[in-house]
N, C-alpha and C. Protein backbone atom coordinates (compact mmCIF):
# COMPACT_ATOMS: atom_id res chain seq x y z
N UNK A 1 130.93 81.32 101.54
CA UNK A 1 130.17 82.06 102.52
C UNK A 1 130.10 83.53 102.08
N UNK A 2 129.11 84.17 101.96
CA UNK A 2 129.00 85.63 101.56
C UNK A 2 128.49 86.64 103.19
N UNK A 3 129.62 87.17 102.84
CA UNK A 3 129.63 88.24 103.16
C UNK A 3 128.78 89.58 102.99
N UNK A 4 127.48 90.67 104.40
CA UNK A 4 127.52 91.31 104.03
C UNK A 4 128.01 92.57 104.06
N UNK A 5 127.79 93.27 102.75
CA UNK A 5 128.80 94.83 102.75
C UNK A 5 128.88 95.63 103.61
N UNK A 6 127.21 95.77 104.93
CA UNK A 6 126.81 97.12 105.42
C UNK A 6 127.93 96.39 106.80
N UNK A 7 127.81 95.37 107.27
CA UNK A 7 128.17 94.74 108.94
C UNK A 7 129.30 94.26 108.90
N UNK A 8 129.65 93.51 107.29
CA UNK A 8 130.79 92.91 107.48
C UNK A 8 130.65 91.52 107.71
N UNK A 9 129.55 91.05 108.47
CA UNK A 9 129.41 90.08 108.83
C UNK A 9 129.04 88.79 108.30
N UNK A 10 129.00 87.29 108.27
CA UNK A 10 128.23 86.57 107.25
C UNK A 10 126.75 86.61 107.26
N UNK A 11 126.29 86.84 106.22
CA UNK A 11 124.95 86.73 105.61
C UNK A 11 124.08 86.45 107.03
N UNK A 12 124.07 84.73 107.25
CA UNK A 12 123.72 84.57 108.48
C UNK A 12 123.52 84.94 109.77
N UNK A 13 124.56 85.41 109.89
CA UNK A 13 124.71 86.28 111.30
C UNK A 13 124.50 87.99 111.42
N UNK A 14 124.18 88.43 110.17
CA UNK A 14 123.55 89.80 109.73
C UNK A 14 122.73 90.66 110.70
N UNK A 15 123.40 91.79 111.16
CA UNK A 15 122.41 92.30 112.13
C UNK A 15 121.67 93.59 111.32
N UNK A 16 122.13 94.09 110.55
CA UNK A 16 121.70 95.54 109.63
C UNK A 16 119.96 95.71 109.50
N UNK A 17 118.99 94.65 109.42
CA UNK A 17 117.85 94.57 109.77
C UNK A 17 117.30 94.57 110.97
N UNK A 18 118.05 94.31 112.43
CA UNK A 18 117.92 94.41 113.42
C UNK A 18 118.43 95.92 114.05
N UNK A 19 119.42 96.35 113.49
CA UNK A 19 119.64 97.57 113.58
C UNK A 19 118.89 98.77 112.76
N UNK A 20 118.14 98.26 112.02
CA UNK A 20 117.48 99.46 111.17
C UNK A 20 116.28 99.92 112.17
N UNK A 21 115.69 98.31 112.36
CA UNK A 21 114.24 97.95 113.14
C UNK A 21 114.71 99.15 114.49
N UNK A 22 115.70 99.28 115.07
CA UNK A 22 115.77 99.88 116.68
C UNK A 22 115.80 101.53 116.42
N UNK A 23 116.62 101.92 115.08
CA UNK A 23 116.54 102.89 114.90
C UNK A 23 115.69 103.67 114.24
N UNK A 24 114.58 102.77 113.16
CA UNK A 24 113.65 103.38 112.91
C UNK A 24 112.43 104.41 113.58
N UNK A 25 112.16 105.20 112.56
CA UNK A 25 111.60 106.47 112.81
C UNK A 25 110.10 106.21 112.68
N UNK A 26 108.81 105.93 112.96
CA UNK A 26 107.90 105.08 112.39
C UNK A 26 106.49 106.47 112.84
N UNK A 27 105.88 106.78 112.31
CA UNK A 27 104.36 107.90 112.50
C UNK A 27 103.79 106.71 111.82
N UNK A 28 102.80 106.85 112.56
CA UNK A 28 101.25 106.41 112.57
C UNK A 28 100.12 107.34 112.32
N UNK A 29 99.42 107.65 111.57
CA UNK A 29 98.14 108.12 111.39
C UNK A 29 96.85 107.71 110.27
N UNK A 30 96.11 108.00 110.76
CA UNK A 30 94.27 107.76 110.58
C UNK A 30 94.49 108.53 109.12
N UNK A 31 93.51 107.94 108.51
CA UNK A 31 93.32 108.60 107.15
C UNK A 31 91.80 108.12 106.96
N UNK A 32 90.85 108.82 106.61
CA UNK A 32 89.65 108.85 106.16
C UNK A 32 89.33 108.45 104.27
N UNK A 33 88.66 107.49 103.92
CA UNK A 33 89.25 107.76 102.63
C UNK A 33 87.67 107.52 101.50
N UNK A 34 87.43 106.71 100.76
CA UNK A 34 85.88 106.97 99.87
C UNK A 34 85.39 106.19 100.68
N UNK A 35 83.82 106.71 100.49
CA UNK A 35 82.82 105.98 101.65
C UNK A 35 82.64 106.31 102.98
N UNK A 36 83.60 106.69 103.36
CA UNK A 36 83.66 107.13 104.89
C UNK A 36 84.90 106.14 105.17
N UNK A 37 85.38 105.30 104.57
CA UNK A 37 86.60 104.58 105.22
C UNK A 37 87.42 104.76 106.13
N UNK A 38 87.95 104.21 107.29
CA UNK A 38 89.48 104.80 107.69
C UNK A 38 90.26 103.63 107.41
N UNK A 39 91.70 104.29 107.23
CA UNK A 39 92.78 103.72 106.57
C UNK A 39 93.78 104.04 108.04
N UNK A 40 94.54 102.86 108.21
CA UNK A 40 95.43 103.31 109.38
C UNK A 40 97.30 103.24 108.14
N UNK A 41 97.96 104.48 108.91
CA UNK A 41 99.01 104.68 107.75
C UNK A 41 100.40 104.57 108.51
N UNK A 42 101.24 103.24 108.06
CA UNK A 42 102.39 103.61 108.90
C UNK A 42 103.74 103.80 108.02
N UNK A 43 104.03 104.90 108.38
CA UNK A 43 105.12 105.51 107.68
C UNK A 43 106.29 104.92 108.20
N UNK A 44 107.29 104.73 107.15
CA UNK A 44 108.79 104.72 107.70
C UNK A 44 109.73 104.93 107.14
N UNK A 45 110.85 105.91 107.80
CA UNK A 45 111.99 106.11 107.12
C UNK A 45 113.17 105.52 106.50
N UNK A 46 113.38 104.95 107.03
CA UNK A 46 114.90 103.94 106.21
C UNK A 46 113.63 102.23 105.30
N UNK A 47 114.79 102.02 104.51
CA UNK A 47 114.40 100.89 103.40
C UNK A 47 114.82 99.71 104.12
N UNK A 48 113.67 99.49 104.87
CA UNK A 48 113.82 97.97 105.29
C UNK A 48 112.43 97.27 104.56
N UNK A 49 112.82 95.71 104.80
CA UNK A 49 111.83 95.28 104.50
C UNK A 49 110.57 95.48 104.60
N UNK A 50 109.76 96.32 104.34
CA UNK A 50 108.29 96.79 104.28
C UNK A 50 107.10 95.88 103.98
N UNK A 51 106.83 94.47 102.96
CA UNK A 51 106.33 93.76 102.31
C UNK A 51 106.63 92.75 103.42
N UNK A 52 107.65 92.39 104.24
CA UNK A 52 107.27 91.15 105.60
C UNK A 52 106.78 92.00 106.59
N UNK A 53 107.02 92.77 107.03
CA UNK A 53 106.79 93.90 108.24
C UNK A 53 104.87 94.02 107.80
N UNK A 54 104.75 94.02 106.91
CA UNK A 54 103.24 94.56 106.52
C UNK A 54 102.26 92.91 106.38
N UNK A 55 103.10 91.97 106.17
CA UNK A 55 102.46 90.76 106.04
C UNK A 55 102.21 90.09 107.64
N UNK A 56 103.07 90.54 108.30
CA UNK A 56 103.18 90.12 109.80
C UNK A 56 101.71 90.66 110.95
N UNK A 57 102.10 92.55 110.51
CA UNK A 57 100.89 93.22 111.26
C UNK A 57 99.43 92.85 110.19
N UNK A 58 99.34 92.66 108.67
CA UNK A 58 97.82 92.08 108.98
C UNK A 58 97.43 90.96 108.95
N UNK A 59 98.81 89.89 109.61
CA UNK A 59 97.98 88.62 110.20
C UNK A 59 97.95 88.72 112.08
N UNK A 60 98.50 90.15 112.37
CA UNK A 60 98.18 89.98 113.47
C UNK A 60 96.77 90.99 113.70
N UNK A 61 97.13 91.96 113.03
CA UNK A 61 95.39 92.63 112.74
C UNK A 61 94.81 92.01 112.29
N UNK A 62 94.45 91.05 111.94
CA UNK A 62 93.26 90.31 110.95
C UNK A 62 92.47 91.38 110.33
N UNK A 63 93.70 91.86 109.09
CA UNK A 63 92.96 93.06 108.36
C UNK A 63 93.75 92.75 106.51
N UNK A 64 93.05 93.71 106.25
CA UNK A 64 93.88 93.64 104.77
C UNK A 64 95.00 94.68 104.79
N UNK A 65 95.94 94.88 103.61
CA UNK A 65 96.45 96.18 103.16
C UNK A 65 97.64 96.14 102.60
N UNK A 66 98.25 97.16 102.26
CA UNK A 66 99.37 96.97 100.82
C UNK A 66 100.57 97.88 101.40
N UNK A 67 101.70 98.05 100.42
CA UNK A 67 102.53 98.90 100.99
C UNK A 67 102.61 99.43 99.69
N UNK A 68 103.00 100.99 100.36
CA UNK A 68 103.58 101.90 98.48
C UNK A 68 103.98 102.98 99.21
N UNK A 69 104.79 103.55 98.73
CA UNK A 69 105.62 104.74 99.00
C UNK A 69 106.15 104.78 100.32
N UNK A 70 107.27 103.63 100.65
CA UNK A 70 107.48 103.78 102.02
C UNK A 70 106.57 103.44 103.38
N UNK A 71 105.37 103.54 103.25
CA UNK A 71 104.30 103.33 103.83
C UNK A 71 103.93 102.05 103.68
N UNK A 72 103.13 101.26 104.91
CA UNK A 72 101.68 100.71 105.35
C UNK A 72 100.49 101.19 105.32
N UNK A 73 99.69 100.43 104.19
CA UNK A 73 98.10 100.74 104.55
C UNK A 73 97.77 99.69 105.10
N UNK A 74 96.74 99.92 106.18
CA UNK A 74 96.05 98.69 106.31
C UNK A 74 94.06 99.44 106.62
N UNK A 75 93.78 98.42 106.49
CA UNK A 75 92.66 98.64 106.01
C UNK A 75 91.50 98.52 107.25
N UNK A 76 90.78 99.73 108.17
CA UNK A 76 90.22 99.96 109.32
C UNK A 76 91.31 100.47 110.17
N UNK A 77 90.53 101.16 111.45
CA UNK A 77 91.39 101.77 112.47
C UNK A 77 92.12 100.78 113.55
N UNK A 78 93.52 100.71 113.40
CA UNK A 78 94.34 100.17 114.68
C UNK A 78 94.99 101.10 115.20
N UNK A 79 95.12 102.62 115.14
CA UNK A 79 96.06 103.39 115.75
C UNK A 79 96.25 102.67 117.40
N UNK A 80 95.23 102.24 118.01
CA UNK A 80 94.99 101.88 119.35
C UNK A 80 96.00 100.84 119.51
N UNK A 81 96.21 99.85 118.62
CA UNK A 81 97.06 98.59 118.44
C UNK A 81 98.30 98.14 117.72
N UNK A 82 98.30 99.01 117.24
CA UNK A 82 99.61 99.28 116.33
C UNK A 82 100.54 99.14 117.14
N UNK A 83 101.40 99.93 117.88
CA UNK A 83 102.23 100.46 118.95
C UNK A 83 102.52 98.86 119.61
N UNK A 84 101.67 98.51 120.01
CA UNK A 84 102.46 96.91 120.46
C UNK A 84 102.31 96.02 119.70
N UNK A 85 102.13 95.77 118.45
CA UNK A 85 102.19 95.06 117.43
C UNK A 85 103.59 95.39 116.74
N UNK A 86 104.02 97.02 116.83
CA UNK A 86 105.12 96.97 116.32
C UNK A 86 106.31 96.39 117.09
N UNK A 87 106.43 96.96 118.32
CA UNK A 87 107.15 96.94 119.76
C UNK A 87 107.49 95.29 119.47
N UNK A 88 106.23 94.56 118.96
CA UNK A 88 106.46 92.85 119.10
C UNK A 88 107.46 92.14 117.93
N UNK A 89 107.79 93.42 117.22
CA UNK A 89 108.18 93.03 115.65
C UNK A 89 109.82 93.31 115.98
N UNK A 90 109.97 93.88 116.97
CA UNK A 90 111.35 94.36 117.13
C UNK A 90 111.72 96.08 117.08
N UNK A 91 110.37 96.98 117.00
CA UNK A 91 110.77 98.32 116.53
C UNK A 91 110.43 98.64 117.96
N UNK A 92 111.59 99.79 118.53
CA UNK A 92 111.59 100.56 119.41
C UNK A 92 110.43 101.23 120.05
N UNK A 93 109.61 100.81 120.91
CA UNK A 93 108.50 101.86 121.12
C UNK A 93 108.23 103.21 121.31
N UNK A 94 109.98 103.96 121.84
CA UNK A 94 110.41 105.51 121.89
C UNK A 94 109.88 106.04 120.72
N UNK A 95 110.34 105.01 119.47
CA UNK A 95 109.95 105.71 118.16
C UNK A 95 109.16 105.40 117.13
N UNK A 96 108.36 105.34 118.36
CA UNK A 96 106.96 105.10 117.30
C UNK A 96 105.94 106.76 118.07
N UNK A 97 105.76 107.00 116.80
CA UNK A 97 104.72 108.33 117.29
C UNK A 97 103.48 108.02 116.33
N UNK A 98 102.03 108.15 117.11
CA UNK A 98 100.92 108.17 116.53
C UNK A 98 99.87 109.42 116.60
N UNK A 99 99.81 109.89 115.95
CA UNK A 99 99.23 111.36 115.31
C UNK A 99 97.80 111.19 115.26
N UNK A 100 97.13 111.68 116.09
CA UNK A 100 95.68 111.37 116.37
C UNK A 100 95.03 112.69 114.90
């Protein structure tokens, strides 16, 4: 049975992703980009899984988009929808701020 380092706890029963998710720090903002595009951008501070977190919101956006530098792109405006899409993922809604 492995053990992990951050909880102590077994693998299985691992809360360190559930605890990142409550304490994360998360901004939201609009980005304009070639063509006239908007890009919706969600930033976040601590190294959690980014690549499921981003696969989750664009099958619930029915949108495209990638992750790089810490960040979510996704591709068209959800600032409007974001916020309870995250809230549904497990991230704190206190700390989510969206930057019009």
């Amino acid at each position: 049975m492995e053990i992990c380092p951050k909880c102590g706890l077994p693998k299985e029963a691992c809360i360190c992703e559930t605890l990142a998710k409550e304490q994360e720090k998360i901004v939201v903002r609009k980005e304009k980009r070639k063509f006239g595009k908007i890009v919706t951008v969600v930033n976040f501070n601590n190294k959690i899984n980014l690549k499921e977190i981003a696969k989750e919101l664009k099958k619930k956006l029915a949108c495209g988009g990638t992750v790089k530098d810490n960040e979510i792109e996704l591709q068209g405006d959800h600032a409007a929808k974001i916020k309870e899409k995250l809230v549904e993922l497990g991230f704190n809604a206190e700390n989510i701020e969206i930057v019009e």
